[in-house]
PDB file of N, CA and C in Angstrom:
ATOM      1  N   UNK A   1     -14.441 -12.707   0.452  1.00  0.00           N
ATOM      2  CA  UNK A   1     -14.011 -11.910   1.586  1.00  0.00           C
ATOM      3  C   UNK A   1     -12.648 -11.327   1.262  1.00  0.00           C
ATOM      4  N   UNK A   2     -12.437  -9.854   1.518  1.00  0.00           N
ATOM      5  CA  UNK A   2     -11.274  -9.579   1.411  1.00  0.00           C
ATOM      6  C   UNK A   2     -10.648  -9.518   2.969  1.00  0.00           C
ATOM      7  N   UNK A   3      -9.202  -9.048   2.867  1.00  0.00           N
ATOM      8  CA  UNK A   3      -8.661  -8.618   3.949  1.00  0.00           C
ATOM      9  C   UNK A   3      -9.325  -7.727   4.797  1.00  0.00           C
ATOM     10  N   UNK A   4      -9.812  -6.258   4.590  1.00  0.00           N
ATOM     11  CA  UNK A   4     -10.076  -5.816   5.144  1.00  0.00           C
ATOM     12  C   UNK A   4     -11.476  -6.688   6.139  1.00  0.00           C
ATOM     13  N   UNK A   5     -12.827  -6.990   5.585  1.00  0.00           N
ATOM     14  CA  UNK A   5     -13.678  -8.237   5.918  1.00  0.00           C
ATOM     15  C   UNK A   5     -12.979  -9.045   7.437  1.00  0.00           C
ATOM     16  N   UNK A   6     -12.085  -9.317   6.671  1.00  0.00           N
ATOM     17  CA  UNK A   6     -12.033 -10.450   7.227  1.00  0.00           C
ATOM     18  C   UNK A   6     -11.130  -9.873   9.110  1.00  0.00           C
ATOM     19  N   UNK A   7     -10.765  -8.527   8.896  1.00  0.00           N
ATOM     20  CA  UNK A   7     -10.028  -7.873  10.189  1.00  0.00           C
ATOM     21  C   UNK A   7     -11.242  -7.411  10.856  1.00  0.00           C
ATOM     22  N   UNK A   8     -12.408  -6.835   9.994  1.00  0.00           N
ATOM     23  CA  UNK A   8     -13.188  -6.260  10.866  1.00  0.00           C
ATOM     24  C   UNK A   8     -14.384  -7.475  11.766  1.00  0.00           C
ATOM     25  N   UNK A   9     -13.983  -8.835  10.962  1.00  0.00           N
ATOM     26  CA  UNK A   9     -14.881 -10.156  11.201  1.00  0.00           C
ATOM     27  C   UNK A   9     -14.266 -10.269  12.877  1.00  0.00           C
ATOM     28  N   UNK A  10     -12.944 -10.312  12.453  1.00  0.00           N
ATOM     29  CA  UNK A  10     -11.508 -10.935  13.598  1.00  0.00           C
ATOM     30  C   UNK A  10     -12.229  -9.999  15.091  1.00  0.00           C
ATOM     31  N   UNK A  11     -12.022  -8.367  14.315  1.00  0.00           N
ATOM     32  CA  UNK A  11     -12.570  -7.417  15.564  1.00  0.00           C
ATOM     33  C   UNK A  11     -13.942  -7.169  16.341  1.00  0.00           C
ATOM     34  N   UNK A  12     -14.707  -7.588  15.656  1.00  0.00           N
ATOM     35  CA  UNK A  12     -16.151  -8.478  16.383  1.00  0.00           C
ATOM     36  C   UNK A  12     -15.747  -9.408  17.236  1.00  0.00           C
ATOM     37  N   UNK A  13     -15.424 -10.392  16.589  1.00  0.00           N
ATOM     38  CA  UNK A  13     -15.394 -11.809  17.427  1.00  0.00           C
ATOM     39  C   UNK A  13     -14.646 -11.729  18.726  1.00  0.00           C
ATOM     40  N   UNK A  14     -13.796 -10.791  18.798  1.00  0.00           N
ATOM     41  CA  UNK A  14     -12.294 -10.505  19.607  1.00  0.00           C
ATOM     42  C   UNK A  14     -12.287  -9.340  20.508  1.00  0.00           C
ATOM     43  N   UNK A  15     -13.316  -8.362  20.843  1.00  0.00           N
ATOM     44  CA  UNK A  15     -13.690  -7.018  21.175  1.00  0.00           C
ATOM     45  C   UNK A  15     -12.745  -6.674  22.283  1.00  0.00           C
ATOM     46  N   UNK A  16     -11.710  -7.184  22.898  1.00  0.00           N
ATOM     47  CA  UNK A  16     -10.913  -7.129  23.565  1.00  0.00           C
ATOM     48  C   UNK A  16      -9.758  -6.708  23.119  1.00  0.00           C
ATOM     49  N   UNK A  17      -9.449  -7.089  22.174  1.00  0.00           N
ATOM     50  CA  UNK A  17      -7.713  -6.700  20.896  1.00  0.00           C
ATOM     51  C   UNK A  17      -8.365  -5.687  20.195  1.00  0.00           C
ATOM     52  N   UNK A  18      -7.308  -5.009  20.293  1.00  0.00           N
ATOM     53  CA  UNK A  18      -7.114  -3.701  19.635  1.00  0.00           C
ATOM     54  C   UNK A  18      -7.104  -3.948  18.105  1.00  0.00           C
ATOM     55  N   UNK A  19      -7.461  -3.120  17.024  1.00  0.00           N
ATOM     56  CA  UNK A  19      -7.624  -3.221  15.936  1.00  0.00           C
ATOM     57  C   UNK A  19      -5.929  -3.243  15.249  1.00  0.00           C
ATOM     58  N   UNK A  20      -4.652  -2.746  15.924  1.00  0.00           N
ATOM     59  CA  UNK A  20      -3.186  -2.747  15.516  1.00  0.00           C
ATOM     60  C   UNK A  20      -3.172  -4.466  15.739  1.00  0.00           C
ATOM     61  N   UNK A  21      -3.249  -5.157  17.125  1.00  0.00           N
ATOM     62  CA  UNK A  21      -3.083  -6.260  17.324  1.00  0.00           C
ATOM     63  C   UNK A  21      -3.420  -7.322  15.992  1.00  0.00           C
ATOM     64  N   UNK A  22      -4.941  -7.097  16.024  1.00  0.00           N
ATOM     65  CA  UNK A  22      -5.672  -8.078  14.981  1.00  0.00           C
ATOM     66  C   UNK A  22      -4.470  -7.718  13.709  1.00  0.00           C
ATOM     67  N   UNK A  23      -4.603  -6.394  13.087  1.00  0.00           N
ATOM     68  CA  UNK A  23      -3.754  -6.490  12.347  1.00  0.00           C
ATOM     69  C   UNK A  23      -2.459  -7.403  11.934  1.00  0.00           C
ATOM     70  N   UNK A  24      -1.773  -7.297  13.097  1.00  0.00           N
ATOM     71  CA  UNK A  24      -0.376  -7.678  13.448  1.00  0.00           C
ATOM     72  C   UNK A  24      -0.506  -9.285  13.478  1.00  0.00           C
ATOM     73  N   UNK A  25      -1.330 -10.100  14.152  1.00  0.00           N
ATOM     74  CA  UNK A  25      -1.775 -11.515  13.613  1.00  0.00           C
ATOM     75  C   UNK A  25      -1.726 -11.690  12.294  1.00  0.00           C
ATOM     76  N   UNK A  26      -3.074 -10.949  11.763  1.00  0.00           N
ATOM     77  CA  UNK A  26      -3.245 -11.474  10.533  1.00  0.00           C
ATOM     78  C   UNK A  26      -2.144 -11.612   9.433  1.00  0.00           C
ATOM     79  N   UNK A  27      -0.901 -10.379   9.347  1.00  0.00           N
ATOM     80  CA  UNK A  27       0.038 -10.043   8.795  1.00  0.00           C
ATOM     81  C   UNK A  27       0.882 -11.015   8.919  1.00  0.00           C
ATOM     82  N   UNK A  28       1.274 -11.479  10.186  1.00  0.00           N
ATOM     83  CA  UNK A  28       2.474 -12.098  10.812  1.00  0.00           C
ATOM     84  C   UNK A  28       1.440 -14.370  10.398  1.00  0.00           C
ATOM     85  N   UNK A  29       0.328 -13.901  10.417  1.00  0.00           N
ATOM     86  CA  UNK A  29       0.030 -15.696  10.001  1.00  0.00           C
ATOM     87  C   UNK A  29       0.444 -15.364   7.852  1.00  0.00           C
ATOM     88  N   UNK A  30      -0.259 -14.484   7.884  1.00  0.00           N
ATOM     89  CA  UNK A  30      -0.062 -14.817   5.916  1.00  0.00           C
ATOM     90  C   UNK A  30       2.026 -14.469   5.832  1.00  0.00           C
ATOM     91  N   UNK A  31       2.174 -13.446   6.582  1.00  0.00           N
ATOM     92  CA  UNK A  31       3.946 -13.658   6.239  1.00  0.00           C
ATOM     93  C   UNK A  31       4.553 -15.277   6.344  1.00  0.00           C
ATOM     94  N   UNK A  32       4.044 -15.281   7.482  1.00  0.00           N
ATOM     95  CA  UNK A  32       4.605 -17.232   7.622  1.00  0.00           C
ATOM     96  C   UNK A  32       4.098 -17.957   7.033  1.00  0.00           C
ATOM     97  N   UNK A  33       2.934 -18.332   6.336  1.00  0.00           N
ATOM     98  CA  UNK A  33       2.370 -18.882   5.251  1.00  0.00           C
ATOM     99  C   UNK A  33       3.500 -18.618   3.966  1.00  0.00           C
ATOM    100  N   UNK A  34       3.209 -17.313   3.396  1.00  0.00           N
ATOM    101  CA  UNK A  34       4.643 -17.088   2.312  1.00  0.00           C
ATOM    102  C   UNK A  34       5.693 -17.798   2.625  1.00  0.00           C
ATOM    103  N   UNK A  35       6.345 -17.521   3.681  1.00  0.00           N
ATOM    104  CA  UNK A  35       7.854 -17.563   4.046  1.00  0.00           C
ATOM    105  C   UNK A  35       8.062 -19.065   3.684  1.00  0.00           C
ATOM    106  N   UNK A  36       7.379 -19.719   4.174  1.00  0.00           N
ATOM    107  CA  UNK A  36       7.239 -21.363   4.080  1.00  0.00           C
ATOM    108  C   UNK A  36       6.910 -21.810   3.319  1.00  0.00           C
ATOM    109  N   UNK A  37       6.146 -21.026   1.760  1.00  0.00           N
ATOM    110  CA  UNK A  37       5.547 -21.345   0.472  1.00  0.00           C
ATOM    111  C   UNK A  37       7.206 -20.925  -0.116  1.00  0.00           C
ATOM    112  N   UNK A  38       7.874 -19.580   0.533  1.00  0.00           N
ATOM    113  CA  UNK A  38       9.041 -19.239  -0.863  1.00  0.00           C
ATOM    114  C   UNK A  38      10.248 -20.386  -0.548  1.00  0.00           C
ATOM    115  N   UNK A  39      10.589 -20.777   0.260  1.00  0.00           N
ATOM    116  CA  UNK A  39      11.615 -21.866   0.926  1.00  0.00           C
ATOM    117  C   UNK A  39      11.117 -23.218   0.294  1.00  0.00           C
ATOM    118  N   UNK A  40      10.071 -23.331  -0.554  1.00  0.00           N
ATOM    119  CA  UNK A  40       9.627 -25.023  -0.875  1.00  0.00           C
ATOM    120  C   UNK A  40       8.809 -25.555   0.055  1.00  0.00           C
ATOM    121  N   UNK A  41       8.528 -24.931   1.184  1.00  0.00           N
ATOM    122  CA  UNK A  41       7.604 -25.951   2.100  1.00  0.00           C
ATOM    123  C   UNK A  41       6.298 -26.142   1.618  1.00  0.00           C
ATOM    124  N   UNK A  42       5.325 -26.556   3.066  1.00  0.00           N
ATOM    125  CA  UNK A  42       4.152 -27.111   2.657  1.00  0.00           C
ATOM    126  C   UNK A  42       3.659 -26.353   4.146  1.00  0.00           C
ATOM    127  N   UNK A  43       2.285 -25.599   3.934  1.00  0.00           N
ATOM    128  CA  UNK A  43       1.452 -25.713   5.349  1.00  0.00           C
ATOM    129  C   UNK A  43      -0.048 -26.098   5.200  1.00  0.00           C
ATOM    130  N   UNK A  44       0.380 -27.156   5.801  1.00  0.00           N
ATOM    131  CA  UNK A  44      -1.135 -27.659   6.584  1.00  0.00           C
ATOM    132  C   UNK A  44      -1.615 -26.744   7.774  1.00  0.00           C
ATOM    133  N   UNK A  45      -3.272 -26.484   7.152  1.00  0.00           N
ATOM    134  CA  UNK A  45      -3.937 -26.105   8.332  1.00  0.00           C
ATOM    135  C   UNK A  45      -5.288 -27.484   8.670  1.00  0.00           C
ATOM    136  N   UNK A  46      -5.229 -28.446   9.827  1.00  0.00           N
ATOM    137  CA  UNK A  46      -6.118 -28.955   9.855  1.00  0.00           C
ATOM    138  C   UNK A  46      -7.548 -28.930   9.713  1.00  0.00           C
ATOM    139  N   UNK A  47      -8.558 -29.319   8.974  1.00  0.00           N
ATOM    140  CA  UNK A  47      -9.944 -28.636   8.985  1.00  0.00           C
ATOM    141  C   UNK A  47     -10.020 -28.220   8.106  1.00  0.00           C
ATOM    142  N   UNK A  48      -8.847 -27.866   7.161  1.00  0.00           N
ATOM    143  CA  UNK A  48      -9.144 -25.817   6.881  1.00  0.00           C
ATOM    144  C   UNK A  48      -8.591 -26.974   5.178  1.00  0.00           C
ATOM    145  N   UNK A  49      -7.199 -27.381   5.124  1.00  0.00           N
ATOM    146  CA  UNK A  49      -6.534 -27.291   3.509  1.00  0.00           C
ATOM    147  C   UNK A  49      -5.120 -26.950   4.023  1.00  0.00           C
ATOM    148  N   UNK A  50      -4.742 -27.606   2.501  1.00  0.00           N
ATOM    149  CA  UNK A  50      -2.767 -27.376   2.330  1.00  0.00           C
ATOM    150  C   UNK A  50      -2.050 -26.681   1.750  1.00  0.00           C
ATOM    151  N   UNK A  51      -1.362 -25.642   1.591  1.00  0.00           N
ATOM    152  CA  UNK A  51      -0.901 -24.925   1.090  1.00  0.00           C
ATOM    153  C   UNK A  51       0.697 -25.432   0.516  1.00  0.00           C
ATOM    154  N   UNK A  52       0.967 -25.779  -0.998  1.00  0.00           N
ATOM    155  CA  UNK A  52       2.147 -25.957  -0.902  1.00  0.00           C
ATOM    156  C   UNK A  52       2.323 -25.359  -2.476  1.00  0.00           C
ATOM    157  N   UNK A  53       3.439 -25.291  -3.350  1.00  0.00           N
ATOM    158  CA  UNK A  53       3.480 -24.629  -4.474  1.00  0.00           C
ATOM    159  C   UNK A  53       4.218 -26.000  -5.475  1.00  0.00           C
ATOM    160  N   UNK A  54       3.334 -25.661  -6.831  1.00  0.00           N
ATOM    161  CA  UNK A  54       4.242 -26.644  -7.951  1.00  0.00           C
ATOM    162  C   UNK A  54       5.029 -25.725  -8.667  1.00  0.00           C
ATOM    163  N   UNK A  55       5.798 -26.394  -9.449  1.00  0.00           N
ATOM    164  CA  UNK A  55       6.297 -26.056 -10.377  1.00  0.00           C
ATOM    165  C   UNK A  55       5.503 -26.265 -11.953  1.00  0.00           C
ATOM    166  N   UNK A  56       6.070 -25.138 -12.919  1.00  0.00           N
ATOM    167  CA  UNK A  56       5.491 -24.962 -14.039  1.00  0.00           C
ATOM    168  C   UNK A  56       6.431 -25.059 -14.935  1.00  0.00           C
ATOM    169  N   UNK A  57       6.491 -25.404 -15.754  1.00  0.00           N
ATOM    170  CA  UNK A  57       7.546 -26.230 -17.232  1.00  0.00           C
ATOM    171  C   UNK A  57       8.243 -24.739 -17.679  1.00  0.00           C
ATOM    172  N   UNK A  58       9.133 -24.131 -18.528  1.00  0.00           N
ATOM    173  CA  UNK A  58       8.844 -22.996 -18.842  1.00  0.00           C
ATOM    174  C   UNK A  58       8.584 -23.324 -20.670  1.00  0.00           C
ATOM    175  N   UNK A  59       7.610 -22.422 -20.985  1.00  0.00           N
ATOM    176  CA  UNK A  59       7.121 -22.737 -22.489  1.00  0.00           C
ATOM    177  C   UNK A  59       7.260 -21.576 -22.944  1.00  0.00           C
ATOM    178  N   UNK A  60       6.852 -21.845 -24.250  1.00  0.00           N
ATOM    179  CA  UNK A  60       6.649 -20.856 -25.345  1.00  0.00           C
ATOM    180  C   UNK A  60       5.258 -20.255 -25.335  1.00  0.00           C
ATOM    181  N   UNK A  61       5.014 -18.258 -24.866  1.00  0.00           N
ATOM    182  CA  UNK A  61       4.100 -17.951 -25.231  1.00  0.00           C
ATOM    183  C   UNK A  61       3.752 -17.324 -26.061  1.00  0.00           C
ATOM    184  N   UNK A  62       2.607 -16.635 -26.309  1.00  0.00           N
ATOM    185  CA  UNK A  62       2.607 -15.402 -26.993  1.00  0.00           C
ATOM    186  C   UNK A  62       1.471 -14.322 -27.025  1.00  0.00           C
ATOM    187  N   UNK A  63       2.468 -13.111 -27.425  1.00  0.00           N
ATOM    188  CA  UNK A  63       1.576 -11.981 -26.794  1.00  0.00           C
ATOM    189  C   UNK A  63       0.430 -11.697 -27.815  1.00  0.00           C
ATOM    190  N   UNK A  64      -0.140 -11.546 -26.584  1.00  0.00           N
ATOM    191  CA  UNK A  64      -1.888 -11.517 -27.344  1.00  0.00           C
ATOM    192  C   UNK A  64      -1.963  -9.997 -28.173  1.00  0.00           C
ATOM    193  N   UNK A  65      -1.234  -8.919 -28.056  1.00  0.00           N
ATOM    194  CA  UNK A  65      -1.103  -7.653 -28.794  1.00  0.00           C
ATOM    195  C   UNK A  65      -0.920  -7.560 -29.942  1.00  0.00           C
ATOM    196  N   UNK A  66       0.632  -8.383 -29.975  1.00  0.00           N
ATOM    197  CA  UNK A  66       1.041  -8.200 -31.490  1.00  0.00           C
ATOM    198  C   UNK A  66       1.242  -9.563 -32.125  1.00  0.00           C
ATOM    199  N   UNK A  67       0.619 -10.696 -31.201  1.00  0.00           N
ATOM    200  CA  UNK A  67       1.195 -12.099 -31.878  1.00  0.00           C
ATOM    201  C   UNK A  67       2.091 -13.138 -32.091  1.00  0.00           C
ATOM    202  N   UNK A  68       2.952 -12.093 -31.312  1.00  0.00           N
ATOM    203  CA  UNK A  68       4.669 -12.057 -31.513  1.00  0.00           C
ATOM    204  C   UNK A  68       4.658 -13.468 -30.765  1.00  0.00           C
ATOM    205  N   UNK A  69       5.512 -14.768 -30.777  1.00  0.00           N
ATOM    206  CA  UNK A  69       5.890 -15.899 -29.843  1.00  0.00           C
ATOM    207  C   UNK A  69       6.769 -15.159 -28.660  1.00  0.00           C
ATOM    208  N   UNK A  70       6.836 -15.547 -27.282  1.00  0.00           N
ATOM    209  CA  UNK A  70       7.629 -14.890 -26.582  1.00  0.00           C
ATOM    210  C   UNK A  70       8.039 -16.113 -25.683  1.00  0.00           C
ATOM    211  N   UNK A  71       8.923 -16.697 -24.775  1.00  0.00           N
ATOM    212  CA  UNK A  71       9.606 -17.390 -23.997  1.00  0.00           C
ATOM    213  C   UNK A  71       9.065 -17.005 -22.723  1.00  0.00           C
ATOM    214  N   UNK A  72       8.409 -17.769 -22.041  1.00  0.00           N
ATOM    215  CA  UNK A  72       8.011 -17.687 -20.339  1.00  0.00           C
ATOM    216  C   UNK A  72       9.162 -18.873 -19.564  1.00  0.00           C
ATOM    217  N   UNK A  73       9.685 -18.327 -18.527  1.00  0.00           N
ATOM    218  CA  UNK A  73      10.621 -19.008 -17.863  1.00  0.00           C
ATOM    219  C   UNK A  73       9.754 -19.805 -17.412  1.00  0.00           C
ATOM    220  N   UNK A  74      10.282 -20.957 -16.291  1.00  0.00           N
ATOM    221  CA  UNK A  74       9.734 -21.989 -15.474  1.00  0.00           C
ATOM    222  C   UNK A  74       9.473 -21.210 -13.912  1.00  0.00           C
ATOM    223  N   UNK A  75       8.509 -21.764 -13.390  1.00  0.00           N
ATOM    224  CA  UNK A  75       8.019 -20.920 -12.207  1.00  0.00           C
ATOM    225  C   UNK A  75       7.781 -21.945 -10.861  1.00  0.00           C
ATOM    226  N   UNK A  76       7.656 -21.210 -10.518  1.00  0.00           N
ATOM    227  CA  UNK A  76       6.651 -22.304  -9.311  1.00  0.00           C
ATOM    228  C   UNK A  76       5.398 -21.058  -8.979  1.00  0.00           C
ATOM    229  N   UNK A  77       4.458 -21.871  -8.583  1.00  0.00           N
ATOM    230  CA  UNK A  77       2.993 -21.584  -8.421  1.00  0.00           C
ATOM    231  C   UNK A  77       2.571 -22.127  -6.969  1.00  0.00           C
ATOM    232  N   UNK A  78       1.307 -21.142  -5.813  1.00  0.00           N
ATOM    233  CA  UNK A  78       0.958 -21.596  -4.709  1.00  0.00           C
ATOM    234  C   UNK A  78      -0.376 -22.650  -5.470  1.00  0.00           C
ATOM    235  N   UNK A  79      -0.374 -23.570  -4.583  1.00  0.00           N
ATOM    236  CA  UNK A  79      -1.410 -24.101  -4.673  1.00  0.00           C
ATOM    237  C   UNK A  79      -2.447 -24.506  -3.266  1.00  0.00           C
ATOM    238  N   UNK A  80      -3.354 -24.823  -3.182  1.00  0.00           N
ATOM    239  CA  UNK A  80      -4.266 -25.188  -2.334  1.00  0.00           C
ATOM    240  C   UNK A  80      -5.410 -25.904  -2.491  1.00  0.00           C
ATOM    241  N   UNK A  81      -5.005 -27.162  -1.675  1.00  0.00           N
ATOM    242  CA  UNK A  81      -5.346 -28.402  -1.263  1.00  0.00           C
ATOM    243  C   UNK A  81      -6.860 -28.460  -0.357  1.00  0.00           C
ATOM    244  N   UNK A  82      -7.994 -27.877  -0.776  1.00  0.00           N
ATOM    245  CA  UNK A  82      -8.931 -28.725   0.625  1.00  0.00           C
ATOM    246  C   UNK A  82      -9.054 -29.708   1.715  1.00  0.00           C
ATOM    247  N   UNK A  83      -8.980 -29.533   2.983  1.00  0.00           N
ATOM    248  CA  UNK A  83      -9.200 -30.393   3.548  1.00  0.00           C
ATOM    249  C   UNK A  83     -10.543 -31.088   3.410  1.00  0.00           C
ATOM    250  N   UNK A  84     -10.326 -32.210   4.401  1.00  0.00           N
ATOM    251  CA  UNK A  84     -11.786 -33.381   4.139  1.00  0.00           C
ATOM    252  C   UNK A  84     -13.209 -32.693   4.968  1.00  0.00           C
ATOM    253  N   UNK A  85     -12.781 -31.453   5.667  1.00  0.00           N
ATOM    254  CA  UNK A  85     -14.392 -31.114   6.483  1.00  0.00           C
ATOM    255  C   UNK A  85     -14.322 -30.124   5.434  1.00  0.00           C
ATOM    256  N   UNK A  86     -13.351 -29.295   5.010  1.00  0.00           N
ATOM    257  CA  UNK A  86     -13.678 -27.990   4.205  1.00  0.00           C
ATOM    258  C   UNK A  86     -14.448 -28.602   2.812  1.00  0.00           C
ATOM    259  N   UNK A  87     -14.202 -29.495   2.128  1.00  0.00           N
ATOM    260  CA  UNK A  87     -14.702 -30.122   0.947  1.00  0.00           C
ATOM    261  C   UNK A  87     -15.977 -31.083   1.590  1.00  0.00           C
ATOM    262  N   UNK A  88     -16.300 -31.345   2.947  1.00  0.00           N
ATOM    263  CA  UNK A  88     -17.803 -32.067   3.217  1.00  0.00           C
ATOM    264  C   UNK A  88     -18.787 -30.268   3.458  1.00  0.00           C
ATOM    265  N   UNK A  89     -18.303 -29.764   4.219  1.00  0.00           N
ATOM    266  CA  UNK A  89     -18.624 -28.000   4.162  1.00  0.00           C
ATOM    267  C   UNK A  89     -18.980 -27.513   2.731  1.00  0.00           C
ATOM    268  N   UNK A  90     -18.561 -27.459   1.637  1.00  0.00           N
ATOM    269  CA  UNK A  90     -19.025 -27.149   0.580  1.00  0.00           C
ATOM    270  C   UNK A  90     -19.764 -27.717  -0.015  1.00  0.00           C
ATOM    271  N   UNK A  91     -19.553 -29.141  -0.098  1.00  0.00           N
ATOM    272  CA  UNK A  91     -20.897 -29.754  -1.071  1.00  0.00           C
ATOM    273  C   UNK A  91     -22.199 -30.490   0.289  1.00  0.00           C
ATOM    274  N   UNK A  92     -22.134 -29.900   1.494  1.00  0.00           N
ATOM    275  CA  UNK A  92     -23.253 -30.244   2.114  1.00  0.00           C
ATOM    276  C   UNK A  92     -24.477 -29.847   1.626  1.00  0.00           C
ATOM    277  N   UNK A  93     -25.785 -30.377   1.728  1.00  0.00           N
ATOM    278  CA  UNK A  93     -26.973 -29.275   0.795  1.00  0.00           C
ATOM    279  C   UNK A  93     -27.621 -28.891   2.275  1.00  0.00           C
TER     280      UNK A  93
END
């Protein structure tokens, strides 16, 4: 599902909100998701999974073009956690 999908899913279910509104949710839940991933936090959505970010070592890479070794800094990365119905939801048969 992309974004768009997933606004026109929102505007079915919701036939009352205006298509700016839905927008303006969806924008304003993934901004606060970020905001709270770039600060170090963690968000839990119950049901749903955890959103929090690791860190990555920084190593030695290299470019696949010319071969060359090149230096990648240390990062941090989002990650995401399944919750316990979202992971019984997937492997149900």
């Amino acid at each position: 599902m992309i974004r768009s999908e997933l606004l026109q899913a929102l505007a079915r279910e919701n036939p009352g909100l205006r298509t700016e509104e839905i927008e303006k949710v969806v924008n304003v839940f993934f901004d606060e998701i970020a905001q709270r991933l770039a600060k170090g936090g963690r968000v839990e959505l119950r049901g749903f999974g955890a959103f929090s970010t690791r860190a990555r070592d920084a190593r030695k890479g290299r470019n696949p073009r010319t071969g060359e070794s090149v230096d990648v800094p240390g990062k941090r990365v989002p990650y995401f956690k399944p919750g316990k119905e979202m992971r019984a939801k997937l492997n149900s048969d």
